[in-house]
Protein backbone atom coordinates (compact mmCIF):
# COMPACT_ATOMS: atom_id res chain seq x y z
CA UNK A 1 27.60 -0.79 8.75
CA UNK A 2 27.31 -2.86 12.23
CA UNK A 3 26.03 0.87 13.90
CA UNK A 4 23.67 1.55 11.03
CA UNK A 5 21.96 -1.42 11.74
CA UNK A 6 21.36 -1.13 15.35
CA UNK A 7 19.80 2.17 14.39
CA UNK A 8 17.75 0.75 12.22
CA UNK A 9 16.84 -2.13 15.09
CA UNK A 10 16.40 0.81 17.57
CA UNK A 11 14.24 2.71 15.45
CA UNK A 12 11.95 -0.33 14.57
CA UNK A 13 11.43 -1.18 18.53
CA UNK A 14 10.81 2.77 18.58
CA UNK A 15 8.43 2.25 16.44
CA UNK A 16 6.91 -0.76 17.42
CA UNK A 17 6.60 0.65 20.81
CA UNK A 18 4.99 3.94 19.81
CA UNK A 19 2.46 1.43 17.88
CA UNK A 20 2.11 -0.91 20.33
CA UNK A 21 1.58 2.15 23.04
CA UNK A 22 -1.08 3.91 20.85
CA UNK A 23 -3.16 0.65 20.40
CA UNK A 24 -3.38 0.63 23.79
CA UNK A 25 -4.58 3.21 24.94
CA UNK A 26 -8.33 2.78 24.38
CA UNK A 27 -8.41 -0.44 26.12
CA UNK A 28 -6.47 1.11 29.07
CA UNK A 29 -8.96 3.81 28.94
CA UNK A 30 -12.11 1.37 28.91
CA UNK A 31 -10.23 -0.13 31.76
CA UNK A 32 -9.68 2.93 34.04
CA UNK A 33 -13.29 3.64 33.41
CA UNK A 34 -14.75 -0.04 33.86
CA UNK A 35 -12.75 0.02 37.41
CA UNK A 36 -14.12 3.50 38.25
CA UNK A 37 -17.41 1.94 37.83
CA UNK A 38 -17.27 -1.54 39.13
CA UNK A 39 -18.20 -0.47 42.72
CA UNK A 40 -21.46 0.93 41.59
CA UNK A 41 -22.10 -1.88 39.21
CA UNK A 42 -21.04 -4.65 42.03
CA UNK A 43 -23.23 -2.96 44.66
CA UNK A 44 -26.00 -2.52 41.91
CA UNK A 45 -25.74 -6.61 41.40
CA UNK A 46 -25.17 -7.83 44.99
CA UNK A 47 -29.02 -5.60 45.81
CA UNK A 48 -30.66 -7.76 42.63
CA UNK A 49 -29.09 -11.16 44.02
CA UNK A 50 -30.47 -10.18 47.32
CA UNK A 51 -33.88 -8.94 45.66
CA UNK A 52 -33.97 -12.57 44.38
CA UNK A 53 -33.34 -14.41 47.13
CA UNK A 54 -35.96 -12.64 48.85
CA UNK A 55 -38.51 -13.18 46.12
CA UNK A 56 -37.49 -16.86 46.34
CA UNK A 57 -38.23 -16.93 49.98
CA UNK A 58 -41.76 -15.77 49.94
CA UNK A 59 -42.34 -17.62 46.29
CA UNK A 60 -42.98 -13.83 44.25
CA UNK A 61 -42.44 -15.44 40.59
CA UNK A 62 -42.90 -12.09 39.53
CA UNK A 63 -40.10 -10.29 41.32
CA UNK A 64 -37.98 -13.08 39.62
CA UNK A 65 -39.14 -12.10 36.30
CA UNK A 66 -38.65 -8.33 36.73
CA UNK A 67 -35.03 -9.55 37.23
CA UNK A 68 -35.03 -11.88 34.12
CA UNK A 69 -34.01 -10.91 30.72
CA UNK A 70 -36.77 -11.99 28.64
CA UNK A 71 -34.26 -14.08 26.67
CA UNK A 72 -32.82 -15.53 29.90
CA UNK A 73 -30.69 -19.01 29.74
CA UNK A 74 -30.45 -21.10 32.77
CA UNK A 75 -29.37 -24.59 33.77
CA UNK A 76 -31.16 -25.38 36.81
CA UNK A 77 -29.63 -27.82 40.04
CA UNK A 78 -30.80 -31.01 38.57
CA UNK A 79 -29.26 -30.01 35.70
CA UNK A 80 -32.40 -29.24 33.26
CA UNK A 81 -32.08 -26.19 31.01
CA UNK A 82 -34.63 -23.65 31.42
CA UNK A 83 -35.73 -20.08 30.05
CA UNK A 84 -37.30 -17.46 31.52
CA UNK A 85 -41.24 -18.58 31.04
CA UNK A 86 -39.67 -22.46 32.49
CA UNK A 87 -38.18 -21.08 35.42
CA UNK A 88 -40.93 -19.24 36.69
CA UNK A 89 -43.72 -21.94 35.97
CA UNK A 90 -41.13 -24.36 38.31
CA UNK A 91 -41.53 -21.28 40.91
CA UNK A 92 -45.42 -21.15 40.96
CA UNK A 93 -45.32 -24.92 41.10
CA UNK A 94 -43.39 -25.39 43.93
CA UNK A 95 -44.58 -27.56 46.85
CA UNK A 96 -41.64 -27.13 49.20
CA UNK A 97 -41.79 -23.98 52.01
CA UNK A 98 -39.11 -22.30 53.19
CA UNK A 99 -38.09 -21.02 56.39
CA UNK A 100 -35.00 -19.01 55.66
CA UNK A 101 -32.98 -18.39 52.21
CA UNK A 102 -29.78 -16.64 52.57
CA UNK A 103 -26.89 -16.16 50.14
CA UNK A 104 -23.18 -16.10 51.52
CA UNK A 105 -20.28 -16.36 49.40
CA UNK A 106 -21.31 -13.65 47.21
CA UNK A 107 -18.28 -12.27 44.60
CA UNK A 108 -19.29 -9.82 41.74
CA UNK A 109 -16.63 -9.86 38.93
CA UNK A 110 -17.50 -6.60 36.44
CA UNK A 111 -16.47 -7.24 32.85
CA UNK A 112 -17.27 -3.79 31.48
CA UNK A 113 -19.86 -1.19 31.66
CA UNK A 114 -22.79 -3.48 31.09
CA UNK A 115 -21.79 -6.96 32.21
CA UNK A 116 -21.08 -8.46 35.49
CA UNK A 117 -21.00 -11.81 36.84
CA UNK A 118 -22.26 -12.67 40.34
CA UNK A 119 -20.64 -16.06 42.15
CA UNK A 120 -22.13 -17.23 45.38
CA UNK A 121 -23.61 -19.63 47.83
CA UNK A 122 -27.84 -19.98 48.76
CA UNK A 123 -28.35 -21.64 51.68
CA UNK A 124 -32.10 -22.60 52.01
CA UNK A 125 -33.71 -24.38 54.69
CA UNK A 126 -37.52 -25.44 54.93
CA UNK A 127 -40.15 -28.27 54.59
CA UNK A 128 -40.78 -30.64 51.46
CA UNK A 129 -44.07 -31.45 49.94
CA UNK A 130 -44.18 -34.05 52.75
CA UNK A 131 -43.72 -31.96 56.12
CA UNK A 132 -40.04 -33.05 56.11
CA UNK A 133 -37.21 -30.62 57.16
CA UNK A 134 -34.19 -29.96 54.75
CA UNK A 135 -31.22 -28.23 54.97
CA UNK A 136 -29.31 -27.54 51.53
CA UNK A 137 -26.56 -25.09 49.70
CA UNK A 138 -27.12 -24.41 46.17
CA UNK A 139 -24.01 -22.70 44.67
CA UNK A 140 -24.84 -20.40 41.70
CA UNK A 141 -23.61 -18.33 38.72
CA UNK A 142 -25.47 -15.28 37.44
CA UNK A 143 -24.62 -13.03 34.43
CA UNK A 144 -25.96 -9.75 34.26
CA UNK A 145 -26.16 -7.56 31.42
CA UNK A 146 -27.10 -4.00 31.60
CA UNK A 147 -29.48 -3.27 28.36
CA UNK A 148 -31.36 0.28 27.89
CA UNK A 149 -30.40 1.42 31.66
CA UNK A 150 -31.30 -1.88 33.39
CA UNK A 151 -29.80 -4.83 34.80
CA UNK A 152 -30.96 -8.25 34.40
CA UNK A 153 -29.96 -11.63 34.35
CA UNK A 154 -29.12 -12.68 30.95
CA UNK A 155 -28.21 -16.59 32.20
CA UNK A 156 -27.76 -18.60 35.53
CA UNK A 157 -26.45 -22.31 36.57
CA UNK A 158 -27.17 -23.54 39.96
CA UNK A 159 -25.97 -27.24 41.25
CA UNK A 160 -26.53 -28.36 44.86
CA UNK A 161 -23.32 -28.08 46.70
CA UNK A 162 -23.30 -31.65 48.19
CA UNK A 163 -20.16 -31.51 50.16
CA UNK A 164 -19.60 -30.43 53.58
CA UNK A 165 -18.69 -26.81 54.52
């Protein structure tokens, strides 16, 4: 009796395993695939981020909108939540200049085929409205989706990094 069940037990983790194994499989697959792509996809991302920052620098709202889903959810650095049209209205509004916008920091983290997440550091420096020099770090969070063959950004927070480096 005592060996019949640890057949049976055997035979269920068998089982279970097999099961288990089988289920899998697919997302293994998916994986193998996703990492197979995630250089392309993270260099793909890192040339947008740096297409942005550049637009940024010489004020070219509409390179930032070629980069913006059109249903685009942001939360700004003073903390304001902003879409796509809001965004790009604070852009051609802007009364600061700046000198030099660079982003350091930058990590891409792909999440499949079509989404990625870029993490990073801007460092700005320029004039205000009133002649006066500034010298700031925004640190931001971008997620890109892929949709009919091209990438945009889908939603972004930014907050001023305030403490020293």
């Amino acid at each position: 009796m005592h060996l019949q069940r640890t057949n049976a037990k055997t035979m269920k983790r068998s089982i279970l395993l097999i099961v288990t194994t089988f289920l899998a499989l697919p997302a293994i697959a998916q994986e193998e695939k996703t990492s197979a792509a995630s250089p392309d996809v993270s260099s793909a991302i890192r040339q947008m981020e740096e297409r942005w920052e550049a637009a940024v620098l010489k004020q070219d709202s509409k390179a930032v909108g070629e980069l913006l889903a059109s249903d685009y959810a942001g939360v700004n650095e003073k903390g304001e939540h902003e879409d796509k049209a809001a965004l790009l209205s604070r852009m051609n509004q802007e009364t600061e200049t700046l000198s030099s916008a660079k982003i350091t920091d930058l990590k891409v983290h792909v999440y499949g085929a079509n989404v990625a997440v870029a993490i990073g550091d801007t460092a700005e420096k320029g004039t205000d409205k009133n002649g006066k020099a500034f010298d700031r770090v925004y640190r931001f969070t971008d997620t890109w989706m892929e949709r009919d063959g091209k990438w945009q950004c889908i939603a972004e927070q930014e907050s001023e990094v305030t403490e020293a480096h």
